[in-house]
PDB file of N, CA and C in Angstrom:
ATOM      1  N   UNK A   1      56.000 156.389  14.568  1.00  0.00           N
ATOM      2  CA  UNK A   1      55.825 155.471  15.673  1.00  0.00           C
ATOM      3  C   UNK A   1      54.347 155.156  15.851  1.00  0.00           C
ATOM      4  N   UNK A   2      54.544 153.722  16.065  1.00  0.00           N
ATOM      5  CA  UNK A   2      52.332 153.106  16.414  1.00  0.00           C
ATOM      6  C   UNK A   2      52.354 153.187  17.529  1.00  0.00           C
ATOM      7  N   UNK A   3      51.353 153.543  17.898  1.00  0.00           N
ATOM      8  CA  UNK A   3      51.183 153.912  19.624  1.00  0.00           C
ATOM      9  C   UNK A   3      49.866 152.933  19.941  1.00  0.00           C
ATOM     10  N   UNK A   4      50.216 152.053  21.006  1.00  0.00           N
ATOM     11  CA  UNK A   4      49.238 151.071  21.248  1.00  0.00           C
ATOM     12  C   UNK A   4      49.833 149.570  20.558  1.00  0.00           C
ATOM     13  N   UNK A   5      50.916 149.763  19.738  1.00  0.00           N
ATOM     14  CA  UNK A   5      51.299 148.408  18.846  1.00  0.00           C
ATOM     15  C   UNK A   5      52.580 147.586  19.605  1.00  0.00           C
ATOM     16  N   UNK A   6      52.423 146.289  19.871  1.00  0.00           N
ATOM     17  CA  UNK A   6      53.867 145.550  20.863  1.00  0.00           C
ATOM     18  C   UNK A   6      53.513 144.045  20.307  1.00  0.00           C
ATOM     19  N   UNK A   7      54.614 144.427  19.171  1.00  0.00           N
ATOM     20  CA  UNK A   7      54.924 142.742  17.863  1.00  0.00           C
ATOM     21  C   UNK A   7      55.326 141.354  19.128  1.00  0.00           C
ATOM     22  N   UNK A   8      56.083 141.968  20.193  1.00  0.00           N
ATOM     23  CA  UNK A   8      56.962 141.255  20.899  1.00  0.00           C
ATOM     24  C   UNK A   8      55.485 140.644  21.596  1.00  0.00           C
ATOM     25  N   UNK A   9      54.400 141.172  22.076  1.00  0.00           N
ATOM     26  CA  UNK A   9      53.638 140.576  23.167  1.00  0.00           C
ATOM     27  C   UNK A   9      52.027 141.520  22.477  1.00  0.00           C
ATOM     28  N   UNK A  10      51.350 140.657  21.629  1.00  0.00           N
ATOM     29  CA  UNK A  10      50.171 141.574  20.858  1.00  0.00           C
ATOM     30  C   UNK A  10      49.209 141.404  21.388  1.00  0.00           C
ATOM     31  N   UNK A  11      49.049 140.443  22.157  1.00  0.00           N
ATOM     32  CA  UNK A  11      48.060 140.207  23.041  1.00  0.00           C
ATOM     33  C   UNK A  11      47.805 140.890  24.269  1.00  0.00           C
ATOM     34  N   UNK A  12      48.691 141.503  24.861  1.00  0.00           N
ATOM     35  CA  UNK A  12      49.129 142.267  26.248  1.00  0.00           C
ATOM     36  C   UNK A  12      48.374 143.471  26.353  1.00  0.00           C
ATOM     37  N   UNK A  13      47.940 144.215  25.135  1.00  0.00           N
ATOM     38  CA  UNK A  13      46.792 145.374  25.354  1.00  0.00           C
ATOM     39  C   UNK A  13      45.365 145.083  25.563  1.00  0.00           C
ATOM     40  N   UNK A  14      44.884 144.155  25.072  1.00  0.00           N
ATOM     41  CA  UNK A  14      43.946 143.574  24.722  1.00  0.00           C
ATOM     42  C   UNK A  14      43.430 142.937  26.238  1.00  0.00           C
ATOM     43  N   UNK A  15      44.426 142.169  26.758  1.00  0.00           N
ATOM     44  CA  UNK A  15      44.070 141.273  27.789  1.00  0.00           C
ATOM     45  C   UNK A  15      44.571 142.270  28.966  1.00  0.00           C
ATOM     46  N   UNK A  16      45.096 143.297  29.614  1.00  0.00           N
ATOM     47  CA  UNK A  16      45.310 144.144  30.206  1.00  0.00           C
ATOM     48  C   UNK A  16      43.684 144.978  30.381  1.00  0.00           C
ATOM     49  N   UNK A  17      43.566 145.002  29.534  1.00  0.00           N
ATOM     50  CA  UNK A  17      41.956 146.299  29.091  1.00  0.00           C
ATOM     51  C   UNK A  17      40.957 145.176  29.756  1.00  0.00           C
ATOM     52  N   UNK A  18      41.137 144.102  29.135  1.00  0.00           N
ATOM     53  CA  UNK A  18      39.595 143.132  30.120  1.00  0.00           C
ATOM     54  C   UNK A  18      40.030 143.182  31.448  1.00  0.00           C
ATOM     55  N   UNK A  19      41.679 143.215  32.032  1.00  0.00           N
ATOM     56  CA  UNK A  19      41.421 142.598  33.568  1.00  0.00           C
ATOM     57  C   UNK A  19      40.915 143.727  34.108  1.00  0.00           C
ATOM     58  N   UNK A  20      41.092 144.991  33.560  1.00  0.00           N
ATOM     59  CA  UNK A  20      41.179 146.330  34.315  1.00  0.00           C
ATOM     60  C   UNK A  20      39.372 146.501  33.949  1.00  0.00           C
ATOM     61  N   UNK A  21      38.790 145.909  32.815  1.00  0.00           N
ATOM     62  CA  UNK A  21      37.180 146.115  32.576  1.00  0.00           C
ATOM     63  C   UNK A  21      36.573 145.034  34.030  1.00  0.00           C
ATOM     64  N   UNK A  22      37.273 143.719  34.257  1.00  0.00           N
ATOM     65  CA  UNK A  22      36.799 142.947  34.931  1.00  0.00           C
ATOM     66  C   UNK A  22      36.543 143.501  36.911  1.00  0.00           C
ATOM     67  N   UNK A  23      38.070 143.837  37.030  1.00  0.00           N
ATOM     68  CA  UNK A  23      38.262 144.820  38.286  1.00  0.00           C
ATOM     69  C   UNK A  23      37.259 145.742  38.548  1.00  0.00           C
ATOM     70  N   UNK A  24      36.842 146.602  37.654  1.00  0.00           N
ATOM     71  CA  UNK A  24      35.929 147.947  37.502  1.00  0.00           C
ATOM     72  C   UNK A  24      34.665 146.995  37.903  1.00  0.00           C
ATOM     73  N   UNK A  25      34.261 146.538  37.189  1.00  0.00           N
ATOM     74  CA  UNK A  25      32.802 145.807  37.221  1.00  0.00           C
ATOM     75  C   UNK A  25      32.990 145.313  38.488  1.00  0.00           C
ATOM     76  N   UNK A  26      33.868 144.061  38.630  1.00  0.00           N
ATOM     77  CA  UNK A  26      33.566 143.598  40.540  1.00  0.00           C
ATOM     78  C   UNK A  26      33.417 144.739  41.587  1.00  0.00           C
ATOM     79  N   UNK A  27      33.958 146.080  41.449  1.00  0.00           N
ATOM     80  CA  UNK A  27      33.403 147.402  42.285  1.00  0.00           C
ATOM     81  C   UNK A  27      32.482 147.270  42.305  1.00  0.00           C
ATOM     82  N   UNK A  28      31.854 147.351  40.826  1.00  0.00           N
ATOM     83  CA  UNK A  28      30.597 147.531  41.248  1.00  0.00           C
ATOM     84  C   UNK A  28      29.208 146.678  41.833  1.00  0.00           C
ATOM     85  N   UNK A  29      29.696 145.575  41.995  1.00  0.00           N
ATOM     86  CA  UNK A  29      28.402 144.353  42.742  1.00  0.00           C
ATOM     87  C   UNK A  29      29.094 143.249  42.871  1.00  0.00           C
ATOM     88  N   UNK A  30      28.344 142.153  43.172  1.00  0.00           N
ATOM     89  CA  UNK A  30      28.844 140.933  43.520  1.00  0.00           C
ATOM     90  C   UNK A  30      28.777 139.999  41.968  1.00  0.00           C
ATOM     91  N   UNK A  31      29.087 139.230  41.607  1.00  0.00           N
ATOM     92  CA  UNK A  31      28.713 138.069  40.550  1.00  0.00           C
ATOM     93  C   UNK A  31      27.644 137.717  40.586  1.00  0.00           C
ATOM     94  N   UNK A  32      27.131 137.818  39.396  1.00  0.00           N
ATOM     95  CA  UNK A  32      25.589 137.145  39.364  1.00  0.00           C
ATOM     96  C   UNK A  32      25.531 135.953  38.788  1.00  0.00           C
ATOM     97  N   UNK A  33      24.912 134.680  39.444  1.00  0.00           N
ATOM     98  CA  UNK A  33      24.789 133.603  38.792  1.00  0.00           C
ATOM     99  C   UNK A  33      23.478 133.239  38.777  1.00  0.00           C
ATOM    100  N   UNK A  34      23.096 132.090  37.104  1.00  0.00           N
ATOM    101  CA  UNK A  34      21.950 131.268  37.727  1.00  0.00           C
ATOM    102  C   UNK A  34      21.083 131.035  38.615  1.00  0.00           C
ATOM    103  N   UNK A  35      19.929 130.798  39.283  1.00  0.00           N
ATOM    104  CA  UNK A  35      19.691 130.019  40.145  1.00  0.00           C
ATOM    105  C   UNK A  35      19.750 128.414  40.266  1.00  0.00           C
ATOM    106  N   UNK A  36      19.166 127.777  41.196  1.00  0.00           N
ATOM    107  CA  UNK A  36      19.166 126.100  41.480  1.00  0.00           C
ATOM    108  C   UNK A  36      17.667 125.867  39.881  1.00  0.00           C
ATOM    109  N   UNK A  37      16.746 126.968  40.244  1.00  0.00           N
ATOM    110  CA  UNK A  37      15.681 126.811  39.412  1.00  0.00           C
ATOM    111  C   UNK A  37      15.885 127.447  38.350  1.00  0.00           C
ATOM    112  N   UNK A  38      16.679 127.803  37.701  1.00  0.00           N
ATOM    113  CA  UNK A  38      17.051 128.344  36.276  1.00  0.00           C
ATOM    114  C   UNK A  38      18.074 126.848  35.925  1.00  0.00           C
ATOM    115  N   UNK A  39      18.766 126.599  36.699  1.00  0.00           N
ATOM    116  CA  UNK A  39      19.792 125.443  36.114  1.00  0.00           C
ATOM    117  C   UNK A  39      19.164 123.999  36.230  1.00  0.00           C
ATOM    118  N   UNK A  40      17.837 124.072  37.204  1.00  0.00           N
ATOM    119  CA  UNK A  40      17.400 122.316  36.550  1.00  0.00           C
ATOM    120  C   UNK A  40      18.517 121.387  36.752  1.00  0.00           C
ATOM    121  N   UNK A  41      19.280 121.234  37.612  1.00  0.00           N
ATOM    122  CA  UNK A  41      20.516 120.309  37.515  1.00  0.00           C
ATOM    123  C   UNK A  41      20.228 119.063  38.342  1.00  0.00           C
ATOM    124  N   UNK A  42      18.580 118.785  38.882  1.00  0.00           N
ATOM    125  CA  UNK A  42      18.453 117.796  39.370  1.00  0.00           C
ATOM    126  C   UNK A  42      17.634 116.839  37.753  1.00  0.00           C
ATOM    127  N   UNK A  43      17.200 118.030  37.005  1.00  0.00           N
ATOM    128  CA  UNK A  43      16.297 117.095  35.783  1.00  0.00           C
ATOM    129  C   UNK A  43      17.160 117.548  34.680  1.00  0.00           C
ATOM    130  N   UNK A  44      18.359 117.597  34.111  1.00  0.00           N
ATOM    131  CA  UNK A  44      19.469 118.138  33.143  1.00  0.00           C
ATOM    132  C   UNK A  44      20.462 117.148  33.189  1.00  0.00           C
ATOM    133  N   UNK A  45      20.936 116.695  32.197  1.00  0.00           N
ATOM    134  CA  UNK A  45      22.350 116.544  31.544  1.00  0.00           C
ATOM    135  C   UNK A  45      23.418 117.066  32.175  1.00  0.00           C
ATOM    136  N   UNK A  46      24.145 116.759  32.815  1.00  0.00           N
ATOM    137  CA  UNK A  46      25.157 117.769  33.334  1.00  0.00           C
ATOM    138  C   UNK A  46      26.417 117.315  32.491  1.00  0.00           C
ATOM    139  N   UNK A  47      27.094 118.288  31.639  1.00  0.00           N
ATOM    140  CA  UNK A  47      28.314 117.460  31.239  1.00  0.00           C
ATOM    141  C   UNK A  47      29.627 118.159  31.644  1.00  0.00           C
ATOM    142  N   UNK A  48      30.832 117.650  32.363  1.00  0.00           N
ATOM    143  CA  UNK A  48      31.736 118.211  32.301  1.00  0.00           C
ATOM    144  C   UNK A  48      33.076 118.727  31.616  1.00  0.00           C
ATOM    145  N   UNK A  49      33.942 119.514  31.832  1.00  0.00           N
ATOM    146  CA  UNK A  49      34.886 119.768  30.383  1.00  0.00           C
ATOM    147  C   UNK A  49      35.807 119.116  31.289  1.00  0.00           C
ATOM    148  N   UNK A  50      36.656 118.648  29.902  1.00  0.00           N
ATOM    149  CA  UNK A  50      38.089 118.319  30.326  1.00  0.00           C
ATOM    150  C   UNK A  50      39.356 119.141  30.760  1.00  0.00           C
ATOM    151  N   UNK A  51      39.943 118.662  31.657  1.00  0.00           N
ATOM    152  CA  UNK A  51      40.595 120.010  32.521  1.00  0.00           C
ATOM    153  C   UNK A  51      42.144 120.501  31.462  1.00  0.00           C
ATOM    154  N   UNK A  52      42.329 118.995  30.767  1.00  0.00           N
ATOM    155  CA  UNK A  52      43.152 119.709  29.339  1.00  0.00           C
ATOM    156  C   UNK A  52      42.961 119.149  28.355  1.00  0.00           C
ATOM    157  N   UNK A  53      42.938 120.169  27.281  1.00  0.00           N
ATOM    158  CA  UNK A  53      43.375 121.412  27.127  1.00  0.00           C
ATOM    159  C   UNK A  53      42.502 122.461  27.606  1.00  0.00           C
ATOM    160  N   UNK A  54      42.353 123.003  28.081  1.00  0.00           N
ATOM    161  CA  UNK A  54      41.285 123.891  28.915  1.00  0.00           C
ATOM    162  C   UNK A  54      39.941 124.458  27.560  1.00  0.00           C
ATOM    163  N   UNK A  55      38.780 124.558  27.603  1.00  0.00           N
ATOM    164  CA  UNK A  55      37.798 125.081  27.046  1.00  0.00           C
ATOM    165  C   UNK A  55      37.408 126.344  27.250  1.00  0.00           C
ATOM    166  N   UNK A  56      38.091 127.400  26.468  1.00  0.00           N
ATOM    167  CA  UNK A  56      37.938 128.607  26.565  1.00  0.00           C
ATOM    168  C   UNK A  56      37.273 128.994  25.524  1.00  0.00           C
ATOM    169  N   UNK A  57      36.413 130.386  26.300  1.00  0.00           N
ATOM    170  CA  UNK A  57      35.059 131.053  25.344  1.00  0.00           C
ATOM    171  C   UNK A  57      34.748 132.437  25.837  1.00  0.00           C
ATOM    172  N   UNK A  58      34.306 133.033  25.431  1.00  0.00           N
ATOM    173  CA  UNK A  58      34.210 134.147  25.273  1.00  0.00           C
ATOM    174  C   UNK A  58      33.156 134.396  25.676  1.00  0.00           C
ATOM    175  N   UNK A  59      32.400 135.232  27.700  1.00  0.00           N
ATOM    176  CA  UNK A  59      31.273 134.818  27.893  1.00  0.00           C
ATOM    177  C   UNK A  59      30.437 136.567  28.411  1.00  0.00           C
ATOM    178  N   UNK A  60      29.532 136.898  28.924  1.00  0.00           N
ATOM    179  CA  UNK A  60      28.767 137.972  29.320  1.00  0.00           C
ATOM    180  C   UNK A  60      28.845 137.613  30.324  1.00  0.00           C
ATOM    181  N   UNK A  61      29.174 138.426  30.847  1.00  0.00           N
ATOM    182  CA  UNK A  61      28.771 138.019  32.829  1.00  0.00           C
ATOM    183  C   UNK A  61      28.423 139.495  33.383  1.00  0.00           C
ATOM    184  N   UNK A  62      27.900 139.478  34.578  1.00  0.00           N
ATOM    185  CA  UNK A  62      26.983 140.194  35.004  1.00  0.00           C
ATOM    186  C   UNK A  62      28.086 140.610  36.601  1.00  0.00           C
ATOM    187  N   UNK A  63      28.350 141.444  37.073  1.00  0.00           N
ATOM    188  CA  UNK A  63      28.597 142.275  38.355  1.00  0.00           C
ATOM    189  C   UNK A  63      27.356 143.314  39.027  1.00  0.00           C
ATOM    190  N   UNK A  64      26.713 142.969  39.501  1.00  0.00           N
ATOM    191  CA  UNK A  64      26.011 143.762  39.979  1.00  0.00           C
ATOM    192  C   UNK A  64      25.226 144.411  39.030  1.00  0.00           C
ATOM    193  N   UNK A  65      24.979 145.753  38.542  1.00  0.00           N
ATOM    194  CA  UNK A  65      24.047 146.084  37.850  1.00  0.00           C
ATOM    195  C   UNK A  65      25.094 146.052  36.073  1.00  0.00           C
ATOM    196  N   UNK A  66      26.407 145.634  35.936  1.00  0.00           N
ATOM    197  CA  UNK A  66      27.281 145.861  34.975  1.00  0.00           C
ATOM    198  C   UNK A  66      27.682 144.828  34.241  1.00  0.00           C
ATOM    199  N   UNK A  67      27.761 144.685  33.001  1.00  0.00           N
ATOM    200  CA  UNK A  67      27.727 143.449  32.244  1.00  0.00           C
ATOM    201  C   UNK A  67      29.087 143.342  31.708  1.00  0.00           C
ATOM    202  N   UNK A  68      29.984 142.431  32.144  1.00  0.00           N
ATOM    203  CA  UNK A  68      31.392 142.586  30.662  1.00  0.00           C
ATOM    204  C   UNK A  68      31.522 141.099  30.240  1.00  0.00           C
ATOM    205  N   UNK A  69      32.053 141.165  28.948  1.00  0.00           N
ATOM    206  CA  UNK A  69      32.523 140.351  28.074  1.00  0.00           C
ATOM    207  C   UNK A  69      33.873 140.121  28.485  1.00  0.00           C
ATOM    208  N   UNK A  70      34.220 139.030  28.700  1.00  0.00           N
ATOM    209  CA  UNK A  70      35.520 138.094  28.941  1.00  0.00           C
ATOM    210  C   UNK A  70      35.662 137.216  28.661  1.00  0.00           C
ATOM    211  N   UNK A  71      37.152 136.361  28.728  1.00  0.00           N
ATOM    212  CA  UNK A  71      37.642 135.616  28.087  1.00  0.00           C
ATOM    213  C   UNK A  71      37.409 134.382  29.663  1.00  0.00           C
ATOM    214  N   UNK A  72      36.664 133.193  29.375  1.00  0.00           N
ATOM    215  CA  UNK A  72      36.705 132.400  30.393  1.00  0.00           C
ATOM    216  C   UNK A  72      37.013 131.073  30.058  1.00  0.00           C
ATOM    217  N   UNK A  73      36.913 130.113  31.645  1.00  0.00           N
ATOM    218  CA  UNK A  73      37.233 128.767  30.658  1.00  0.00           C
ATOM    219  C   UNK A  73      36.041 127.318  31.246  1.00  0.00           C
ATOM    220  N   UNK A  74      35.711 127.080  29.922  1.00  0.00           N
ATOM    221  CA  UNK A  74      33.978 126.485  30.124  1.00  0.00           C
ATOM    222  C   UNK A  74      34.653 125.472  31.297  1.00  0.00           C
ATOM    223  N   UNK A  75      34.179 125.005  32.393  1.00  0.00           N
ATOM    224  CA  UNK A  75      34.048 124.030  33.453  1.00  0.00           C
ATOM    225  C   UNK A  75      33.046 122.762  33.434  1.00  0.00           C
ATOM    226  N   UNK A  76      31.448 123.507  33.036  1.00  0.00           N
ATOM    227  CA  UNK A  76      30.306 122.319  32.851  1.00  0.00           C
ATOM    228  C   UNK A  76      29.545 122.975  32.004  1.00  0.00           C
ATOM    229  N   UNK A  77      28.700 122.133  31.275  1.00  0.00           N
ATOM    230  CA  UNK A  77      27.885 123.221  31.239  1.00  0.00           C
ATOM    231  C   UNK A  77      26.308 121.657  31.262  1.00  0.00           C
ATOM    232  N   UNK A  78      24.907 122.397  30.528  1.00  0.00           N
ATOM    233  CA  UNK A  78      23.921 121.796  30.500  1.00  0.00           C
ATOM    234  C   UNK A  78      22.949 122.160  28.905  1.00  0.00           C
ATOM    235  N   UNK A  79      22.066 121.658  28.841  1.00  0.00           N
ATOM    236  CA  UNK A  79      21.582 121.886  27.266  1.00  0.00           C
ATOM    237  C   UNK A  79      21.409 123.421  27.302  1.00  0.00           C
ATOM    238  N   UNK A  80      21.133 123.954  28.705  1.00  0.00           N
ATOM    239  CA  UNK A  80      20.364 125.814  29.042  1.00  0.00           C
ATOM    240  C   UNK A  80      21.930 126.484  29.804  1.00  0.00           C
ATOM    241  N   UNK A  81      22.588 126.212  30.166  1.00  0.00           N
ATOM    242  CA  UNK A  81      23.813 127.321  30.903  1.00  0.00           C
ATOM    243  C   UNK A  81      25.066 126.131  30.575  1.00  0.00           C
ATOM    244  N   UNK A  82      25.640 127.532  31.017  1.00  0.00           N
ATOM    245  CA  UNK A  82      27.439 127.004  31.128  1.00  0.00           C
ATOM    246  C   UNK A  82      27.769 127.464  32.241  1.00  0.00           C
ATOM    247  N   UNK A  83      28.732 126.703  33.228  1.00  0.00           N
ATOM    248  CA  UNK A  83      29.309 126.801  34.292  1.00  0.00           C
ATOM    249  C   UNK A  83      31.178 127.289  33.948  1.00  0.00           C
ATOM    250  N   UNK A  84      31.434 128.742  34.221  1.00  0.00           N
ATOM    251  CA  UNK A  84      32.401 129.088  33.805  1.00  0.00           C
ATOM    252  C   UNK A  84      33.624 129.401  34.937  1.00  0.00           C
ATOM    253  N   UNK A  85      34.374 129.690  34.880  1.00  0.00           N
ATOM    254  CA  UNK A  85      35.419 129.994  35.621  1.00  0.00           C
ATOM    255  C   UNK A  85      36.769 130.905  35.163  1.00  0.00           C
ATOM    256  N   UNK A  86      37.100 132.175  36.064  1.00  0.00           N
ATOM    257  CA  UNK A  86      37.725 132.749  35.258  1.00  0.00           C
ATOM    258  C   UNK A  86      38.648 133.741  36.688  1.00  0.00           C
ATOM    259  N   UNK A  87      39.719 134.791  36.318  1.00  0.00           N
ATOM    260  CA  UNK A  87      40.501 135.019  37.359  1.00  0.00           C
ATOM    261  C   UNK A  87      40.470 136.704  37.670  1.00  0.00           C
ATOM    262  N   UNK A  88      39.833 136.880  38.920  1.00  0.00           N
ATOM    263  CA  UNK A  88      39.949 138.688  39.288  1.00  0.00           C
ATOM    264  C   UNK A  88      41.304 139.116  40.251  1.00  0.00           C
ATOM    265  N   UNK A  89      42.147 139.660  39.656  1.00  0.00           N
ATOM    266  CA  UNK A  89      42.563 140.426  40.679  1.00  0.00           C
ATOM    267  C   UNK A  89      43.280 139.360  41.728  1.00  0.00           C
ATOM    268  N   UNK A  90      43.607 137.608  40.750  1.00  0.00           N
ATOM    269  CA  UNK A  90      44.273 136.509  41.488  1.00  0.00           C
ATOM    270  C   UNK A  90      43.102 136.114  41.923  1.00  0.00           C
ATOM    271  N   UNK A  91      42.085 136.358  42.268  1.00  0.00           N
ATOM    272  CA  UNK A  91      41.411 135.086  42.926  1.00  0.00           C
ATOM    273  C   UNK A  91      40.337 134.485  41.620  1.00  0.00           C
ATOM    274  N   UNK A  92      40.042 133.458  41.699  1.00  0.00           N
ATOM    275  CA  UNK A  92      39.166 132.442  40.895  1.00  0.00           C
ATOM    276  C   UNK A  92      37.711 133.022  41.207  1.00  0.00           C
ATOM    277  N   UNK A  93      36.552 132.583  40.296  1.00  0.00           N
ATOM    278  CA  UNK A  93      35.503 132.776  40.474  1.00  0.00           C
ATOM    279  C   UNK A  93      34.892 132.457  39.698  1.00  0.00           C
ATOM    280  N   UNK A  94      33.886 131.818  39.556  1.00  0.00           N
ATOM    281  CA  UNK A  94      33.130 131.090  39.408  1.00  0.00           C
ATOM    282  C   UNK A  94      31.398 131.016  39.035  1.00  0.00           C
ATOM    283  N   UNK A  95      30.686 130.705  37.790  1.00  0.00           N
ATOM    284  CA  UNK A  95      29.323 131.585  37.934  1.00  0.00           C
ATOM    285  C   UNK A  95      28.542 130.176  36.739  1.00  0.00           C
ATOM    286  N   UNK A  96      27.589 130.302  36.663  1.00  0.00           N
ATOM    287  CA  UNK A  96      26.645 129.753  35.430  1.00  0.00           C
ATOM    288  C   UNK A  96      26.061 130.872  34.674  1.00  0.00           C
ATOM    289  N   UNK A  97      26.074 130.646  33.771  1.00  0.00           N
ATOM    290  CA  UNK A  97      25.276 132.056  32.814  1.00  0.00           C
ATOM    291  C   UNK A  97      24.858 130.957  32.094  1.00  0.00           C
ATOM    292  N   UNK A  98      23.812 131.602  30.913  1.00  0.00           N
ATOM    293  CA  UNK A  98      23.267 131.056  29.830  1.00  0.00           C
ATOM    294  C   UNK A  98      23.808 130.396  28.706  1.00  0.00           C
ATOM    295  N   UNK A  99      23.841 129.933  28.117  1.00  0.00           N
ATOM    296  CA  UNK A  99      24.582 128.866  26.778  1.00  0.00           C
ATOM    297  C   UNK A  99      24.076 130.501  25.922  1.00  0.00           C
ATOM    298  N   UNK A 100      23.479 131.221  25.641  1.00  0.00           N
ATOM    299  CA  UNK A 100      23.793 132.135  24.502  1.00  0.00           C
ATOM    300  C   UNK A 100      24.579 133.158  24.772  1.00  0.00           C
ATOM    301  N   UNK A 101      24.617 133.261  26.245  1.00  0.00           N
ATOM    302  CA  UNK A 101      25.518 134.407  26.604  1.00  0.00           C
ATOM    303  C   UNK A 101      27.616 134.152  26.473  1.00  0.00           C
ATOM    304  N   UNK A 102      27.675 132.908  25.727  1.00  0.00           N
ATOM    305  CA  UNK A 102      28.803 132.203  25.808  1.00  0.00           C
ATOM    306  C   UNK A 102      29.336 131.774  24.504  1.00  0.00           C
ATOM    307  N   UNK A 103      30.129 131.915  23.816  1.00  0.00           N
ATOM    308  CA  UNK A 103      30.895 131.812  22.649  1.00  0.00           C
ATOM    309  C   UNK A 103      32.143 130.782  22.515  1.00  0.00           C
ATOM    310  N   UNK A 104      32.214 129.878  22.040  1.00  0.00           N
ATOM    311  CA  UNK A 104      33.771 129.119  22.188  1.00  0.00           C
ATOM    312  C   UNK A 104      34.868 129.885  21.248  1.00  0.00           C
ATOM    313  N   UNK A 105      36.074 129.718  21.927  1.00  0.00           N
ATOM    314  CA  UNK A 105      37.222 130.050  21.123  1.00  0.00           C
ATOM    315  C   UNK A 105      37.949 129.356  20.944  1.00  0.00           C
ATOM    316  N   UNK A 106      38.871 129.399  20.140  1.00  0.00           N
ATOM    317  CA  UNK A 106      40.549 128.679  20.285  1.00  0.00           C
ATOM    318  C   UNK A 106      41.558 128.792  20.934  1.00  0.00           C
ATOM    319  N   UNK A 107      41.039 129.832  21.782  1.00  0.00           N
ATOM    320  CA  UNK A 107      42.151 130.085  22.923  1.00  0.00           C
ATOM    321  C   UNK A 107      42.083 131.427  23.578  1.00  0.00           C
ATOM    322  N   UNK A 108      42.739 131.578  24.889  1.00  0.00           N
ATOM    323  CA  UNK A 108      42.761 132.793  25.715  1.00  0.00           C
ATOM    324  C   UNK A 108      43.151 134.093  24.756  1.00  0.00           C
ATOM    325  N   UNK A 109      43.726 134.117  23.934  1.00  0.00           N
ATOM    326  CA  UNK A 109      43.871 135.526  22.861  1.00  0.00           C
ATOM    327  C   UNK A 109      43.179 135.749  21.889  1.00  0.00           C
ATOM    328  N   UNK A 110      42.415 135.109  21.632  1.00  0.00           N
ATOM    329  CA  UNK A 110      41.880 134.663  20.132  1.00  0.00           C
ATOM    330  C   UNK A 110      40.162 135.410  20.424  1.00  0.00           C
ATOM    331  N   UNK A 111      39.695 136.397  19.791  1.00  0.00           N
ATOM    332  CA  UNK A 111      38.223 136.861  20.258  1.00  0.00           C
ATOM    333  C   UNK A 111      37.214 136.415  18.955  1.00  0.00           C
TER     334      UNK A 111
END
């Protein structure tokens, strides 16, 4: 017997482990975003994503003093950050991080 292996749903360990990494981290601080003067969004490009098929990527985000990697879905971004959006515990939330701290994927399972 594989322990840790589910053919029926393979994605379900994987994405279970981030919500429970994501939960842990919001304990520990609030979301850290950008500032107004890190994002330049009065002298920047602002471009927005299309709401389908959704633009999902793979980003660093910051909780308080704790950093995790998750699966999010790009919203805007600018030539210097991306404006992301992603789900804790049911509620939405929302942040800008850096364009290197951010990876595109092909989809919510796909790393």
């Amino acid at each position: 017997m594989f322990v840790g292996t589910n053919k029926r749903y393979p994605d379900l360990g994987p994405r279970l482990a981030e919500e429970r990494e994501l939960r842990e981290a919001r304990a520990r601080g609030p979301l850290q975003s950008l500032s107004s003067e890190q994002l330049r969004l009065r002298s920047q490009v602002l471009s927005i994503a299309p709401e389908h098929p959704p633009m999902w990527a793979l980003a660093w985000l910051r909780f308080g003093d704790v950093d995790v990697r998750c699966h999010v879905v790009v919203k805007r971004w600018t030539p210097d950050a991306v404006g992301v959006e992603f789900e804790v515990e049911g509620e939405t939330l929302r942040c800008w991080v850096w364009q290197g701290a951010v990876t595109r994927v092909e989809g919510r399972g796909t790393a």
